[in-house]
C-alpha atoms as a PDB file:
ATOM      1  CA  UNK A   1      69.811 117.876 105.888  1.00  0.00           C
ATOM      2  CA  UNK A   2      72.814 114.916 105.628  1.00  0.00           C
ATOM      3  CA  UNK A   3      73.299 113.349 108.854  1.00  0.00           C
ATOM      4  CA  UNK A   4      76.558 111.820 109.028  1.00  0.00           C
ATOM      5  CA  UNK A   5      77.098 109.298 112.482  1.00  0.00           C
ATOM      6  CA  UNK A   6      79.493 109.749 115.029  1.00  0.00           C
ATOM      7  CA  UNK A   7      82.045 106.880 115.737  1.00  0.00           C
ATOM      8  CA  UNK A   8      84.143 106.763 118.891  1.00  0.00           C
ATOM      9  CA  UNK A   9      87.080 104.861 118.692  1.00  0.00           C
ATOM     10  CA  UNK A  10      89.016 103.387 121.290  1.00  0.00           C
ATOM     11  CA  UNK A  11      92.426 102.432 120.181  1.00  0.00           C
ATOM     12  CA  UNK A  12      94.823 100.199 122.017  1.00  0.00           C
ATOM     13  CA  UNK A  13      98.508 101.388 123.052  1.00  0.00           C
ATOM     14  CA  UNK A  14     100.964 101.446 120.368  1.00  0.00           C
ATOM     15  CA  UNK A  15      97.939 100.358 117.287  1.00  0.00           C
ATOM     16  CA  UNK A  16      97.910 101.770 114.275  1.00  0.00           C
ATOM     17  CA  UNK A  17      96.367 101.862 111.313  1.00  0.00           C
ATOM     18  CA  UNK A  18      97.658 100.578 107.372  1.00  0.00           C
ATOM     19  CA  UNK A  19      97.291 103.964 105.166  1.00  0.00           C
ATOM     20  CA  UNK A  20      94.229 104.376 103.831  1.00  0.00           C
ATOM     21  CA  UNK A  21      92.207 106.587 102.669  1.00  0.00           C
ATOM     22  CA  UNK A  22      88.244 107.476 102.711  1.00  0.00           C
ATOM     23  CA  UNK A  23      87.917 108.348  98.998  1.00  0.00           C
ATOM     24  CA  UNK A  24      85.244 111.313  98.726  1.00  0.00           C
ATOM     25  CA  UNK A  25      84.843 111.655 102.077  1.00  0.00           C
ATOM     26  CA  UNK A  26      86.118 114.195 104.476  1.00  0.00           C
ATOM     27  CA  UNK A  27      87.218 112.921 108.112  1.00  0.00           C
ATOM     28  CA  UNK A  28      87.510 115.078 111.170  1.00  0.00           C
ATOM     29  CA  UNK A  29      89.007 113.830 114.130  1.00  0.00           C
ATOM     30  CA  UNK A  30      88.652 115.073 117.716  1.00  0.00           C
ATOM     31  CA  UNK A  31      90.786 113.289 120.317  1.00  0.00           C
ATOM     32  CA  UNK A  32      88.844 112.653 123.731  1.00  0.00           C
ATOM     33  CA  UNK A  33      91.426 110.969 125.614  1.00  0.00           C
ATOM     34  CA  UNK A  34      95.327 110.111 125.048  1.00  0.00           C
ATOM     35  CA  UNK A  35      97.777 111.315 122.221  1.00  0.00           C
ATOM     36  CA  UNK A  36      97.405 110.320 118.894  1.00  0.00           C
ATOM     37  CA  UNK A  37      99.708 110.634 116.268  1.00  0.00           C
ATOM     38  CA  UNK A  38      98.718 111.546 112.569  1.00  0.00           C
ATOM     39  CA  UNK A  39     100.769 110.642 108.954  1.00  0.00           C
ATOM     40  CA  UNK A  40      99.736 111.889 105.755  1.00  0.00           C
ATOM     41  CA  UNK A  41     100.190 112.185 102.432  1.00  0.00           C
ATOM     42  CA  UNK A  42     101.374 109.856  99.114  1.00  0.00           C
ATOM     43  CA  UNK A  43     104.628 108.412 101.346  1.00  0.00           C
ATOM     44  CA  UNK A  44     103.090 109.655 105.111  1.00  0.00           C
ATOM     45  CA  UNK A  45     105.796 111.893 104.927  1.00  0.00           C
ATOM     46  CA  UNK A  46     103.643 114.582 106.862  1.00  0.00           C
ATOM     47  CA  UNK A  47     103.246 113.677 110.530  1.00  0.00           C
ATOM     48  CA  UNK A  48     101.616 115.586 113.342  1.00  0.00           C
ATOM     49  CA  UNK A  49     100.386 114.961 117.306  1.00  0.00           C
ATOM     50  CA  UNK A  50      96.901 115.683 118.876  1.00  0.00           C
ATOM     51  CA  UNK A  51      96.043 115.576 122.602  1.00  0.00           C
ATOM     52  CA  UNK A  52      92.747 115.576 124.176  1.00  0.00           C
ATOM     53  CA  UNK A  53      90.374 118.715 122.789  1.00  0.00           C
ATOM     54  CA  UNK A  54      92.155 118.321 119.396  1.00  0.00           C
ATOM     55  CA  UNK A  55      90.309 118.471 116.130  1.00  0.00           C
ATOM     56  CA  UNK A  56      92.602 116.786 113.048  1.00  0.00           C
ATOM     57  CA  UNK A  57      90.846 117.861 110.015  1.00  0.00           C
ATOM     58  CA  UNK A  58      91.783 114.931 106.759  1.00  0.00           C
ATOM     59  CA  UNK A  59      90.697 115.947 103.510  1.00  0.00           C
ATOM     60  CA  UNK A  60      88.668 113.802 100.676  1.00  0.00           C
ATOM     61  CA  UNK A  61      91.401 111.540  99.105  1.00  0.00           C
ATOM     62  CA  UNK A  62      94.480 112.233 101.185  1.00  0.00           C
ATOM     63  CA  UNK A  63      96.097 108.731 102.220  1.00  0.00           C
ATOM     64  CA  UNK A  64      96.582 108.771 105.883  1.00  0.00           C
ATOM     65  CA  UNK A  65      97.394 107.023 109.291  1.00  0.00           C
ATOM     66  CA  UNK A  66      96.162 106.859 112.661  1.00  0.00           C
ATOM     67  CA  UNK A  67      98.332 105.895 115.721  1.00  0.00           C
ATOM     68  CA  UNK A  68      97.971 105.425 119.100  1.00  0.00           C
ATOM     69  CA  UNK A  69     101.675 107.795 120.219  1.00  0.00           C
ATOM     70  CA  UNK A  70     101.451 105.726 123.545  1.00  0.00           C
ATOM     71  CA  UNK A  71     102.768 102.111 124.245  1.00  0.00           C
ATOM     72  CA  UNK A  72     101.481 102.386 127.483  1.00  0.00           C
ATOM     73  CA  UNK A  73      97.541 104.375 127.348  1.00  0.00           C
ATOM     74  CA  UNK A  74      94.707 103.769 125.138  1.00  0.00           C
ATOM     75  CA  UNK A  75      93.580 106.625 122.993  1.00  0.00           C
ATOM     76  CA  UNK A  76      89.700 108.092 122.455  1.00  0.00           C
ATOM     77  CA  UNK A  77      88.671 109.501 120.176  1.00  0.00           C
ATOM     78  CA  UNK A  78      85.360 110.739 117.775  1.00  0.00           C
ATOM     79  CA  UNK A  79      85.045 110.607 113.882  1.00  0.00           C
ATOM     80  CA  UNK A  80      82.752 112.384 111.738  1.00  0.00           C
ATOM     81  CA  UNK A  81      82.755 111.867 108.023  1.00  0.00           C
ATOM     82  CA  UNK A  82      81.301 113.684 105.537  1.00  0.00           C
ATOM     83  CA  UNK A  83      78.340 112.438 102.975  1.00  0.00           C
END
């Protein structure tokens, strides 16, 4: 059995990540608390919102961003990545 950890992240209003991505890794992202706001792909041209009980699912190699869609709330939320 692979055990992959658990992060929870706690993101400040308004943050946001620099795109990145996790190279052969998979990411899935469930959103505990707040909105978060999602941009993917070779320009982030993709974008999509979560809300708490959201899963975001990223696939290996796909550059990405994470956002915090508040200026006002923190947002929560867990990461699993694969291998």
């Amino acid at each position: 059995m692979i055990r992959s950890p658990t992060i929870r992240s706690w993101v400040a209003p308004g943050a946001a990540t620099g795109a990145h991505h996790h190279g052969p890794q998979e990411t899935i992202l469930y959103v505990i608390e707040g909105h978060a706001r999602y941009r993917w792909g070779d320009r982030l041209e993709n974008e999509l919102e979560a809300g708490p009980g959201d899963f975001v699912f990223i696939p290996a190699h796909v550059v990405h961003q994470e956002i915090n869609a508040s200026d006002e709330e923190p947002t929560v939320w867990a990461v699993v990545r694969s291998g």
